[in-house]
PDB file of N, CA and C in Angstrom:
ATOM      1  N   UNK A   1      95.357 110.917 123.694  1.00  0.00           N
ATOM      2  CA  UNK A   1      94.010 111.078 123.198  1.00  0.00           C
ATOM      3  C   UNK A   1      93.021 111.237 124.350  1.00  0.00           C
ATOM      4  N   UNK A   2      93.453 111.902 125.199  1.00  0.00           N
ATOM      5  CA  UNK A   2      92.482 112.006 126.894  1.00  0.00           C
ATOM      6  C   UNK A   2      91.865 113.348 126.480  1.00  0.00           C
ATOM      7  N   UNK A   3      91.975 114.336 125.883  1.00  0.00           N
ATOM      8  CA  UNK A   3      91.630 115.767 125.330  1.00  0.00           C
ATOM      9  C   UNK A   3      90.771 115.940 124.141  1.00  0.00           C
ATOM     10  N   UNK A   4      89.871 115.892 124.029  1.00  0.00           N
ATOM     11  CA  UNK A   4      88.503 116.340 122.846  1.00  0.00           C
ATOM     12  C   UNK A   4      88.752 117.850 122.788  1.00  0.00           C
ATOM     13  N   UNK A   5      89.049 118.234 121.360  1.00  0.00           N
ATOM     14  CA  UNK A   5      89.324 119.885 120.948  1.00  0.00           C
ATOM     15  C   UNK A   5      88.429 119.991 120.022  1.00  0.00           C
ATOM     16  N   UNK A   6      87.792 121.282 119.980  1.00  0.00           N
ATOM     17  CA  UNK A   6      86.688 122.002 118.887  1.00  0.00           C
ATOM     18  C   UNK A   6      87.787 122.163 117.605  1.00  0.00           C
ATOM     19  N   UNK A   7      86.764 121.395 116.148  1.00  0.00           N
ATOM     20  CA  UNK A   7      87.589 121.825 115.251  1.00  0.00           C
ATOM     21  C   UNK A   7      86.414 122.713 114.846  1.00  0.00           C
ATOM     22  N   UNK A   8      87.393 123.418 113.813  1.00  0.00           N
ATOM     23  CA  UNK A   8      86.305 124.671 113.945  1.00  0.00           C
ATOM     24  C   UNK A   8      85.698 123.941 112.820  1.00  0.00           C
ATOM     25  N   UNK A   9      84.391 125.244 112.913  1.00  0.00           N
ATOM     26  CA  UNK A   9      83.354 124.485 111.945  1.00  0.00           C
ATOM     27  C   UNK A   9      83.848 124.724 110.315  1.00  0.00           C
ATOM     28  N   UNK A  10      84.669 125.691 109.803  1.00  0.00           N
ATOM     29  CA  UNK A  10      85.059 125.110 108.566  1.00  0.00           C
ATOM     30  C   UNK A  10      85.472 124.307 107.630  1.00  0.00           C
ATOM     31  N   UNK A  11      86.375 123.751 108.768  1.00  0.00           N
ATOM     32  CA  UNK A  11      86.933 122.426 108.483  1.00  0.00           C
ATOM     33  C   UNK A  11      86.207 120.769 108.760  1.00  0.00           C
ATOM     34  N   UNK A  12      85.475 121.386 109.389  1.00  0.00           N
ATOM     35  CA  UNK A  12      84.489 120.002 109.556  1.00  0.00           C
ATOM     36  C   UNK A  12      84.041 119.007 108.322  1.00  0.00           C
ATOM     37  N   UNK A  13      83.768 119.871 107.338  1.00  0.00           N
ATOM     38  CA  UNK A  13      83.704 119.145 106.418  1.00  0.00           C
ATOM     39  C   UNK A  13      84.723 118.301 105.531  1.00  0.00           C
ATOM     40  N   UNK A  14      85.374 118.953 105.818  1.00  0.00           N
ATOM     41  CA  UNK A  14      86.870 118.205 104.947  1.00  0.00           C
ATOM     42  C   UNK A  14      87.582 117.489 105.798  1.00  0.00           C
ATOM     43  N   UNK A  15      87.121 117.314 107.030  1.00  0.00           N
ATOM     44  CA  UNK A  15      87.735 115.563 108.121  1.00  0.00           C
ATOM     45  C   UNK A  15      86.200 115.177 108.767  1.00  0.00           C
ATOM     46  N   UNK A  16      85.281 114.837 108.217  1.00  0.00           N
ATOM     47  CA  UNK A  16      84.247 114.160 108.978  1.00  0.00           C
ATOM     48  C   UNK A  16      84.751 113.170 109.633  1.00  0.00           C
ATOM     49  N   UNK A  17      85.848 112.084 108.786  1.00  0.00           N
ATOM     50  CA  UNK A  17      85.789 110.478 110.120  1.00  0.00           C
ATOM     51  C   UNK A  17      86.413 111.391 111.263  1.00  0.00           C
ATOM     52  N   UNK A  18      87.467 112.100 111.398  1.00  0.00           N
ATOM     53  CA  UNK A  18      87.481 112.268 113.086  1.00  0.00           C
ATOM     54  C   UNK A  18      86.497 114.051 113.404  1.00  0.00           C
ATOM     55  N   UNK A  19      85.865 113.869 112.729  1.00  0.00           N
ATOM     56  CA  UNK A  19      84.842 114.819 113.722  1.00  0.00           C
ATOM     57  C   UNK A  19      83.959 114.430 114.227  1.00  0.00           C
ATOM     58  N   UNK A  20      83.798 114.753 115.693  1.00  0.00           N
ATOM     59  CA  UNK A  20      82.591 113.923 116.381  1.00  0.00           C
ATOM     60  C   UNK A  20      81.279 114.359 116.339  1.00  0.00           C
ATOM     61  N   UNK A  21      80.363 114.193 116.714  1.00  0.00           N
ATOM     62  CA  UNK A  21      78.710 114.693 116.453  1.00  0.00           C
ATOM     63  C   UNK A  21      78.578 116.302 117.265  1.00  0.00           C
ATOM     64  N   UNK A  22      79.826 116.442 118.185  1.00  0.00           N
ATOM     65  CA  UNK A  22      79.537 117.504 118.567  1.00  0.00           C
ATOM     66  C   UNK A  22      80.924 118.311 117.906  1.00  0.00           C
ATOM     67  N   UNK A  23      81.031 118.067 117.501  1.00  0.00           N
ATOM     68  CA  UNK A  23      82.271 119.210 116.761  1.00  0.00           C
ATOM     69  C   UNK A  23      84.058 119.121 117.159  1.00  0.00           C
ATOM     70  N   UNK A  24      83.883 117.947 117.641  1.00  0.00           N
ATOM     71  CA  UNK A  24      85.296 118.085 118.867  1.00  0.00           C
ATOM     72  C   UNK A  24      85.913 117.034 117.882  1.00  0.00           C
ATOM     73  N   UNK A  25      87.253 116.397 118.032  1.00  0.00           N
ATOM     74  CA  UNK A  25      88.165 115.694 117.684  1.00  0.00           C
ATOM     75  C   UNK A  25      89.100 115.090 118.676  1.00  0.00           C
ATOM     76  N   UNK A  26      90.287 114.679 118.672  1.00  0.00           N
ATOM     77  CA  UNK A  26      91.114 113.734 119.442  1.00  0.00           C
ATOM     78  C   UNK A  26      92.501 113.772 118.865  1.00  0.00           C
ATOM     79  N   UNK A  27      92.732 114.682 119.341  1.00  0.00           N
ATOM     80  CA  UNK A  27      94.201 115.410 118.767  1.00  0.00           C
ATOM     81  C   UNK A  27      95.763 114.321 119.093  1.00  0.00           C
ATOM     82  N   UNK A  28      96.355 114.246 118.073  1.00  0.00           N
ATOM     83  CA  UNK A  28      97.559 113.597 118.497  1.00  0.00           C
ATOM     84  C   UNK A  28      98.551 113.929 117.196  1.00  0.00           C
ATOM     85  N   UNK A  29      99.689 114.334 117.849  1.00  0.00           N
ATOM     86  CA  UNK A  29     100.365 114.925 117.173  1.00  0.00           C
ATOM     87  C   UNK A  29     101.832 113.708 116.634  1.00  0.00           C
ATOM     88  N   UNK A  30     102.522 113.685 116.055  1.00  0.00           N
ATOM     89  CA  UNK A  30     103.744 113.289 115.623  1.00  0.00           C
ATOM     90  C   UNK A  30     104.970 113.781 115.147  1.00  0.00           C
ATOM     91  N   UNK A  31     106.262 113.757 115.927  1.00  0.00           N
ATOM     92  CA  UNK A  31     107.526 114.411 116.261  1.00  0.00           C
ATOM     93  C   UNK A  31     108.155 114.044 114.970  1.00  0.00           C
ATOM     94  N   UNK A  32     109.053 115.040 114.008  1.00  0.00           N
ATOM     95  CA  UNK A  32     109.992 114.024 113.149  1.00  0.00           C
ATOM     96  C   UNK A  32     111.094 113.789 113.014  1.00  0.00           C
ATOM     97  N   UNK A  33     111.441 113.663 114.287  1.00  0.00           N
ATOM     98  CA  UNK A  33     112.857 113.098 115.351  1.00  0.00           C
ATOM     99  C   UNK A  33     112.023 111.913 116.245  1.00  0.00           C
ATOM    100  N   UNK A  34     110.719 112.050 116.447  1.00  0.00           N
ATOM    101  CA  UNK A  34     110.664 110.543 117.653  1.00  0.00           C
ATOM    102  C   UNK A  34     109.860 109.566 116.370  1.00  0.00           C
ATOM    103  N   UNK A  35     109.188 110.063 114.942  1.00  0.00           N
ATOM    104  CA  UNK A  35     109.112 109.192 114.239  1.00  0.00           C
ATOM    105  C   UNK A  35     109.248 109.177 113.219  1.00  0.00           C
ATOM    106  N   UNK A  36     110.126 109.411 112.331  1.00  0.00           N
ATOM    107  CA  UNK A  36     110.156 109.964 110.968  1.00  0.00           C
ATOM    108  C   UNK A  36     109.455 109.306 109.899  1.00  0.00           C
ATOM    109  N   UNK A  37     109.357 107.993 109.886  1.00  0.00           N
ATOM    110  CA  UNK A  37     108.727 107.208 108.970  1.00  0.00           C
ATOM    111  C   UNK A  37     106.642 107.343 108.870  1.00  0.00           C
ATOM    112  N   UNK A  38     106.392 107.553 109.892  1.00  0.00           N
ATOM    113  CA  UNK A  38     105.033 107.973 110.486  1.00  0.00           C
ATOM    114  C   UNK A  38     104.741 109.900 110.047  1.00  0.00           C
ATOM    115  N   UNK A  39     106.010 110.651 110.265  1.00  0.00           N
ATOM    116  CA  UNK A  39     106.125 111.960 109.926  1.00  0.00           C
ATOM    117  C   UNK A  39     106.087 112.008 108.358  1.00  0.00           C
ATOM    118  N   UNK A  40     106.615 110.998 107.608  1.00  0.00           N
ATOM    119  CA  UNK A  40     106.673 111.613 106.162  1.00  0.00           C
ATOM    120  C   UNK A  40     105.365 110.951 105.911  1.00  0.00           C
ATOM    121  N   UNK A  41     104.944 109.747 106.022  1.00  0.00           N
ATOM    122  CA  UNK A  41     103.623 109.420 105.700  1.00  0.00           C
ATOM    123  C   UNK A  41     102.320 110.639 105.654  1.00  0.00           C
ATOM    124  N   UNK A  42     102.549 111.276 107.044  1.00  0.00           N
ATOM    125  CA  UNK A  42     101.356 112.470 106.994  1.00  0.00           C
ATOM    126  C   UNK A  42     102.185 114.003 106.279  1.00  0.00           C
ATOM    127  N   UNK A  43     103.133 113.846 106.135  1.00  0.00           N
ATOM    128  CA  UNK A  43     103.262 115.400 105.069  1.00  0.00           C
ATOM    129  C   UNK A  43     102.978 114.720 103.862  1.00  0.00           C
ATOM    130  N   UNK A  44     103.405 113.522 103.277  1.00  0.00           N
ATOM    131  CA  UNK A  44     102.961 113.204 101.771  1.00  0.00           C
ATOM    132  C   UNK A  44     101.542 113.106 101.747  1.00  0.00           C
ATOM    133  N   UNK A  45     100.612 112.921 102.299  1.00  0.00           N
ATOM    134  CA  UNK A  45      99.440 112.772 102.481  1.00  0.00           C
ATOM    135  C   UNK A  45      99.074 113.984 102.542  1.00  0.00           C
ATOM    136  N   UNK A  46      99.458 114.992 102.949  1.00  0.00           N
ATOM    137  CA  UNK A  46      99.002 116.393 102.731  1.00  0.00           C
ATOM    138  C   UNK A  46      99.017 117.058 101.693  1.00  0.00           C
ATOM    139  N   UNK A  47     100.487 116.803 101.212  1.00  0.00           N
ATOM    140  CA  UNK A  47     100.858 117.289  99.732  1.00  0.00           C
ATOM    141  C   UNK A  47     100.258 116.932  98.900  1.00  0.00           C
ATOM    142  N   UNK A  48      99.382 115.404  99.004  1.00  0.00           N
ATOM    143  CA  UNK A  48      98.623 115.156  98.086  1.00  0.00           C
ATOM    144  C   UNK A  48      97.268 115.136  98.306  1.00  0.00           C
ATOM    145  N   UNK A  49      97.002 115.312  99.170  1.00  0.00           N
ATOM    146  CA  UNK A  49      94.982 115.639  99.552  1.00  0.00           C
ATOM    147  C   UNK A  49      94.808 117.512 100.047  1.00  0.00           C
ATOM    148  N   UNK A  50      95.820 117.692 100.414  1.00  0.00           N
ATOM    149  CA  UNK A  50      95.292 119.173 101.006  1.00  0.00           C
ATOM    150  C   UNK A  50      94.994 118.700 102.745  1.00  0.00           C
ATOM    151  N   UNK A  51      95.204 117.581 103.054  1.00  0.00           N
ATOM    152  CA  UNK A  51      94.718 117.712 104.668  1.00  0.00           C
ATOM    153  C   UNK A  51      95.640 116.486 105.197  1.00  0.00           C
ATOM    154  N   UNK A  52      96.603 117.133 106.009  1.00  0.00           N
ATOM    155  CA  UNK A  52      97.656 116.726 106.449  1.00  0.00           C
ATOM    156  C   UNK A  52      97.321 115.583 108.070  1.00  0.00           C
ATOM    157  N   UNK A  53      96.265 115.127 107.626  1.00  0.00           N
ATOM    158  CA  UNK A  53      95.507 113.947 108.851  1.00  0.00           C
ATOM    159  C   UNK A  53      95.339 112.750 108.714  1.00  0.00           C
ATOM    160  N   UNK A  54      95.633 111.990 109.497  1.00  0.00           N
ATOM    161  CA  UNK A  54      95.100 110.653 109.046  1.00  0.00           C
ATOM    162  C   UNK A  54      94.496 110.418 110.257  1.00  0.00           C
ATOM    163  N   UNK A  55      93.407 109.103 110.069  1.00  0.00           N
ATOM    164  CA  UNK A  55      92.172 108.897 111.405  1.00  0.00           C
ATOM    165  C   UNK A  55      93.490 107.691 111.854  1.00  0.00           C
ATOM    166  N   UNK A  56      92.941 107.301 113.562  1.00  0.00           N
ATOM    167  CA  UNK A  56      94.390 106.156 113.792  1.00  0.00           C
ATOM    168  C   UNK A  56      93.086 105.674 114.854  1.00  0.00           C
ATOM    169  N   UNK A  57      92.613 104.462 114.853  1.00  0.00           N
ATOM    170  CA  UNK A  57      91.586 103.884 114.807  1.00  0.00           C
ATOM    171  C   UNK A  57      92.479 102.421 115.203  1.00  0.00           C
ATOM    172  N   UNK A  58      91.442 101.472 115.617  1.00  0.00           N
ATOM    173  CA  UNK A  58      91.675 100.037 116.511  1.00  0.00           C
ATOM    174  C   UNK A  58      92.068  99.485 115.210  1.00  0.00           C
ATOM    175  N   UNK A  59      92.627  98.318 114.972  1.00  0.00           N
ATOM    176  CA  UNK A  59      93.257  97.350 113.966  1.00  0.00           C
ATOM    177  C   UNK A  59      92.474  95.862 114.400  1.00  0.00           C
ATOM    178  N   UNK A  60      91.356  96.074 114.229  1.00  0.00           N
ATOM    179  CA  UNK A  60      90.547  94.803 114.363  1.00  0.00           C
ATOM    180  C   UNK A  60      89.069  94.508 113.733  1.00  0.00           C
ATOM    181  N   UNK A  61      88.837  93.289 114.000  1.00  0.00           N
ATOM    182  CA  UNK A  61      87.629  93.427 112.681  1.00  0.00           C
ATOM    183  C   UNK A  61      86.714  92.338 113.818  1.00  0.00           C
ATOM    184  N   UNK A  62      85.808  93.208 114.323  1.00  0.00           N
ATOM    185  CA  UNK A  62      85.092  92.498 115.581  1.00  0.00           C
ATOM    186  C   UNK A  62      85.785  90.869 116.204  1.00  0.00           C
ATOM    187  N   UNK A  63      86.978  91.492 116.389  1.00  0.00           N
ATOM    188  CA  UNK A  63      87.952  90.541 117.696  1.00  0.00           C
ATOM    189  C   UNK A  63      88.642  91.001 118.520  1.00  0.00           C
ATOM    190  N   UNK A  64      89.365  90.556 119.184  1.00  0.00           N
ATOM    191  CA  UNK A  64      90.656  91.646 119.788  1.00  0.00           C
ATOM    192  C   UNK A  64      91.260  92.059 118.863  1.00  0.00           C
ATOM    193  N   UNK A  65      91.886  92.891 119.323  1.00  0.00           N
ATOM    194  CA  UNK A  65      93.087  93.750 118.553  1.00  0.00           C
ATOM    195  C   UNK A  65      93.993  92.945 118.453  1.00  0.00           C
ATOM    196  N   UNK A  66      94.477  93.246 117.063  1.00  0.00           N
ATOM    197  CA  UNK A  66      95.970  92.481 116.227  1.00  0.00           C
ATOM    198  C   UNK A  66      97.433  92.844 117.158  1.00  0.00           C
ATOM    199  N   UNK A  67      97.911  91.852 117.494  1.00  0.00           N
ATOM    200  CA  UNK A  67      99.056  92.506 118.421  1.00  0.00           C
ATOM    201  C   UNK A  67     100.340  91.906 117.419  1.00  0.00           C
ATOM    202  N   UNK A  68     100.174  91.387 116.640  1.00  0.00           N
ATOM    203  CA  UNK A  68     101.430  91.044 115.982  1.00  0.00           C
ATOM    204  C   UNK A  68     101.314  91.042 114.284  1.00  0.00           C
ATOM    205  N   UNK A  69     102.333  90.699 113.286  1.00  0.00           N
ATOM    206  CA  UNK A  69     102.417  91.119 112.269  1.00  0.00           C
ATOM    207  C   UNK A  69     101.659  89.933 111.502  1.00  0.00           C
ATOM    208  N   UNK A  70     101.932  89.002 112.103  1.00  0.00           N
ATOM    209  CA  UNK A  70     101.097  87.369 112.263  1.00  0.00           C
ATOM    210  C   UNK A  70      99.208  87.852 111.499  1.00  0.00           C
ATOM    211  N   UNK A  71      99.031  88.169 113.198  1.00  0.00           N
ATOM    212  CA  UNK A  71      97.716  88.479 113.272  1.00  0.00           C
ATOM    213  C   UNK A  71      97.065  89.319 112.206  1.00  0.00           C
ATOM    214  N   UNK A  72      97.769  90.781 111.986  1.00  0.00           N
ATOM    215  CA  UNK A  72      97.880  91.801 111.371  1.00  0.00           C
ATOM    216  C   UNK A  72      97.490  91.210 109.856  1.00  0.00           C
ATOM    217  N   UNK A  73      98.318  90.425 109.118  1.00  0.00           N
ATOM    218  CA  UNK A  73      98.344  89.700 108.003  1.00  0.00           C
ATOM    219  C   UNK A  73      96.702  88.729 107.758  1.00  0.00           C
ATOM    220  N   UNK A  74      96.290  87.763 109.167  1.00  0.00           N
ATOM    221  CA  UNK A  74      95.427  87.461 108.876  1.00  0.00           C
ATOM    222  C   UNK A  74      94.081  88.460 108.330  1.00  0.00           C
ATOM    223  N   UNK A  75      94.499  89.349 109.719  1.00  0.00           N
ATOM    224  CA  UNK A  75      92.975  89.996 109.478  1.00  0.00           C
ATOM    225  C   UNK A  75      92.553  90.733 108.083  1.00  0.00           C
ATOM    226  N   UNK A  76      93.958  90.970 107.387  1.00  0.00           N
ATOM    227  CA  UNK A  76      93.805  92.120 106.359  1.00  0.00           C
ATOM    228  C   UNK A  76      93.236  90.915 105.408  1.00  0.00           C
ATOM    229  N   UNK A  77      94.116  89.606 105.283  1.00  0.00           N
ATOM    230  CA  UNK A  77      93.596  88.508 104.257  1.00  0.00           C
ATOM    231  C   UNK A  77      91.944  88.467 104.334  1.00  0.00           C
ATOM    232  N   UNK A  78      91.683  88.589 105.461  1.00  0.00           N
ATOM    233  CA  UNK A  78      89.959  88.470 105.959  1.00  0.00           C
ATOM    234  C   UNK A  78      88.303  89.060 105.627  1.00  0.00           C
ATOM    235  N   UNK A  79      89.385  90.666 105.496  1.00  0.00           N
ATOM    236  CA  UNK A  79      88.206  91.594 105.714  1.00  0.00           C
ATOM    237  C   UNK A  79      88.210  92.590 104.561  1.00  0.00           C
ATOM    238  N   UNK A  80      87.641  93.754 104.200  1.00  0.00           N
ATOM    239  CA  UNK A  80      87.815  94.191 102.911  1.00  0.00           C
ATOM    240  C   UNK A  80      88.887  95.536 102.856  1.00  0.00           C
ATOM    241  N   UNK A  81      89.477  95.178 103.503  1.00  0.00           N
ATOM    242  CA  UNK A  81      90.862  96.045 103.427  1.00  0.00           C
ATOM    243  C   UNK A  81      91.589  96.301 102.528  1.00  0.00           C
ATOM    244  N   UNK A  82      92.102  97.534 101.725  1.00  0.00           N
ATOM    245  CA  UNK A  82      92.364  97.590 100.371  1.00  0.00           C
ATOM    246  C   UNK A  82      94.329  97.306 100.431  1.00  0.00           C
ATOM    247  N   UNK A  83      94.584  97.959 101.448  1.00  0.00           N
ATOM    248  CA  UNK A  83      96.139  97.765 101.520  1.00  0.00           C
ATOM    249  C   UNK A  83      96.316  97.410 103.604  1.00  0.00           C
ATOM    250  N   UNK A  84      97.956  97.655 103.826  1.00  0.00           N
ATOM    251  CA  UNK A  84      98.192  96.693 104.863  1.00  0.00           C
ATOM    252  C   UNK A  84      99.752  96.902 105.084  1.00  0.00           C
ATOM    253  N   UNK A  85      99.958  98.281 105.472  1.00  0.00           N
ATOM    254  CA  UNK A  85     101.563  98.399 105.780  1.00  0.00           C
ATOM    255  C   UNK A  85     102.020  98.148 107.323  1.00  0.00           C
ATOM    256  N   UNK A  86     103.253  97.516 106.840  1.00  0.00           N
ATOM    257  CA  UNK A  86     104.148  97.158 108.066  1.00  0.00           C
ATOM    258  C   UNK A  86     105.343  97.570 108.102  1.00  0.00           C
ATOM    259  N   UNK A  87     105.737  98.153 108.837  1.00  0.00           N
ATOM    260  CA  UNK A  87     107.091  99.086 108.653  1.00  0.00           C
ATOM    261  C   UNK A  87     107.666  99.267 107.171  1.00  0.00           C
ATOM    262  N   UNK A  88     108.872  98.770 106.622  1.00  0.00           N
ATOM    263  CA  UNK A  88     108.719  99.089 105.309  1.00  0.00           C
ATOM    264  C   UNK A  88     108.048  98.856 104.296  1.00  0.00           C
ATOM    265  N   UNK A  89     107.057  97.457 104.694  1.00  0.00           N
ATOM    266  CA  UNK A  89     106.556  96.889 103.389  1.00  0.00           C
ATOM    267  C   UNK A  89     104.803  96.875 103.618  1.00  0.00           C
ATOM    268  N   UNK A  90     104.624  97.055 102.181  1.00  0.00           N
ATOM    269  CA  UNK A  90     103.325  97.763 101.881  1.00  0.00           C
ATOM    270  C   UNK A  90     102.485  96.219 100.797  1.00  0.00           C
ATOM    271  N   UNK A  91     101.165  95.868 101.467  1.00  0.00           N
ATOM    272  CA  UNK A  91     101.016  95.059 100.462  1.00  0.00           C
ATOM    273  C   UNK A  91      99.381  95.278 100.429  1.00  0.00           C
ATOM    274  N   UNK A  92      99.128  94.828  99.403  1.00  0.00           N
ATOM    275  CA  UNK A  92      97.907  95.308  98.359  1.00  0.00           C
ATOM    276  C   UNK A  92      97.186  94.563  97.714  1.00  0.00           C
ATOM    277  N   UNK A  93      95.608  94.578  98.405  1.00  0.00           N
ATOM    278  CA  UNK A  93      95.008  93.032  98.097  1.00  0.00           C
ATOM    279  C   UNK A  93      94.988  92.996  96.569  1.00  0.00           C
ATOM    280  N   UNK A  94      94.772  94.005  96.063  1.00  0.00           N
ATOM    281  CA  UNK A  94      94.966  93.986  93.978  1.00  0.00           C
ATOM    282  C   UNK A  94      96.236  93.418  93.586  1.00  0.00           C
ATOM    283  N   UNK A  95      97.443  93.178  94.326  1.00  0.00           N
ATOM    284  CA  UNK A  95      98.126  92.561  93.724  1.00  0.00           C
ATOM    285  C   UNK A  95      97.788  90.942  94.023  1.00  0.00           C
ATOM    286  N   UNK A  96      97.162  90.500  94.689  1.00  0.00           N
ATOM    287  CA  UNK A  96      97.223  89.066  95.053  1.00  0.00           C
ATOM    288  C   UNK A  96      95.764  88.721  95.532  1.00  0.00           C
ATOM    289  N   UNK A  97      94.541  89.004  94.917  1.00  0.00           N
ATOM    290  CA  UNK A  97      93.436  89.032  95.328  1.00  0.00           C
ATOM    291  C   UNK A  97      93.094  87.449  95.402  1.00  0.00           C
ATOM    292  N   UNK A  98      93.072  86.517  94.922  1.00  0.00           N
ATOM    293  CA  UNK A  98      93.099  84.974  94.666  1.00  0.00           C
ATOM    294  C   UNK A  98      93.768  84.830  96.403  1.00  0.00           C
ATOM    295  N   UNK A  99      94.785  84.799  96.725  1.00  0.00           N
ATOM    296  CA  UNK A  99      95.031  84.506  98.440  1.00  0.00           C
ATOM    297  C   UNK A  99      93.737  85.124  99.676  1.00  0.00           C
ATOM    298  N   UNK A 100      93.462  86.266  99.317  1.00  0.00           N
ATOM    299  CA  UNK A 100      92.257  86.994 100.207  1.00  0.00           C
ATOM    300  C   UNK A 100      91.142  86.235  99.944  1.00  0.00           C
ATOM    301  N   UNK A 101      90.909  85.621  98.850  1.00  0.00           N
ATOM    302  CA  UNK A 101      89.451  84.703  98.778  1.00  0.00           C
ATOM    303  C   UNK A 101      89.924  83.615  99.144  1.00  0.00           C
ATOM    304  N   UNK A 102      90.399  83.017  99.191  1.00  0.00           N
ATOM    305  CA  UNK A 102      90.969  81.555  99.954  1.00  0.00           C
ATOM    306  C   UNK A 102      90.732  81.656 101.036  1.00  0.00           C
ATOM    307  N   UNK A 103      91.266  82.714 101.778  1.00  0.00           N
ATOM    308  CA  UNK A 103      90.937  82.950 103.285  1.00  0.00           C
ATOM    309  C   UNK A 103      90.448  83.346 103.734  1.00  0.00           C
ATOM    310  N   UNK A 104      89.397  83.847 103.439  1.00  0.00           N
ATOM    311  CA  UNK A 104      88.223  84.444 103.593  1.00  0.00           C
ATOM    312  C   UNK A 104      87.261  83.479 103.877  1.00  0.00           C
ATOM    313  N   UNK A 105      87.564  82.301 102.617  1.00  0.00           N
ATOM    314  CA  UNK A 105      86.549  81.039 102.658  1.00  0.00           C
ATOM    315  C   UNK A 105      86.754  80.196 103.466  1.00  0.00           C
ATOM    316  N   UNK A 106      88.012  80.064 103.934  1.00  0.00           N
ATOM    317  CA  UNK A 106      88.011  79.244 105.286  1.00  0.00           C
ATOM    318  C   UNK A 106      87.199  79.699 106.409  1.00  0.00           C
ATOM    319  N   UNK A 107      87.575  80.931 106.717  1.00  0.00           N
ATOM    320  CA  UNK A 107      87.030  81.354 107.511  1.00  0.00           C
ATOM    321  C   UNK A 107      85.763  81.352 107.910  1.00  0.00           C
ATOM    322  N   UNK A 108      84.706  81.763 106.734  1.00  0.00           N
ATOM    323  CA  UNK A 108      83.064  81.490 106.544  1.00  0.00           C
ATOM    324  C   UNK A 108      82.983  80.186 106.571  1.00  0.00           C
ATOM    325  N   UNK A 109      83.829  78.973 106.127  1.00  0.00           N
ATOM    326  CA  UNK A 109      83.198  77.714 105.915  1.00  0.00           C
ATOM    327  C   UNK A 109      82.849  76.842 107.688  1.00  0.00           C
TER     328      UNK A 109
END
């Protein structure tokens, strides 16, 4: 991500989060031999939006960055995060919303 590229201006509208104020982006690509699980995530995501991108952004919620699955877990319990995948498993504050307010309230108290 050391390289800012012009997206063109048509498409600007249909990826605003990674378009920057001047028109450029932060290109990074993914192999599907060096990651396949990361590779099907962004073709199904294409197949189903029309735009084969996802933004890949810090994993923190004004602290350091989450370095473990530990951490990862708290912060999602914390903040208003709708889902929270970790290699195979995918979890979803609508299934268990009662645990996210518990810990949430510790936290504020």
């Amino acid at each position: 991500m050391v390289q800012a590229y012009k997206i063109r201006p048509e498409q600007r509208d249909r990826i605003p989060a990674v378009t920057h104020e001047d028109g450029t982006g932060r290109l990074q690509t993914v192999e599907r031999d060096v990651n396949p699980r990361y590779w099907k995530l962004l073709k199904r995501f294409g197949e189903l939006t029309g735009v084969p991108i996802l933004i890949n952004t810090s994993f923190n919620e004004n602290e350091p960055i989450v370095n473990t699955p530990a951490e990862a877990l708290d912060c999602f319990l914390r903040t208003n995060m709708d889902a929270l995948a970790i290699g195979s498993f995918l979890l979803l504050k609508s299934n268990n919303p009662q645990r996210s307010e518990e810990r949430r309230a510790l936290v504020e108290a």
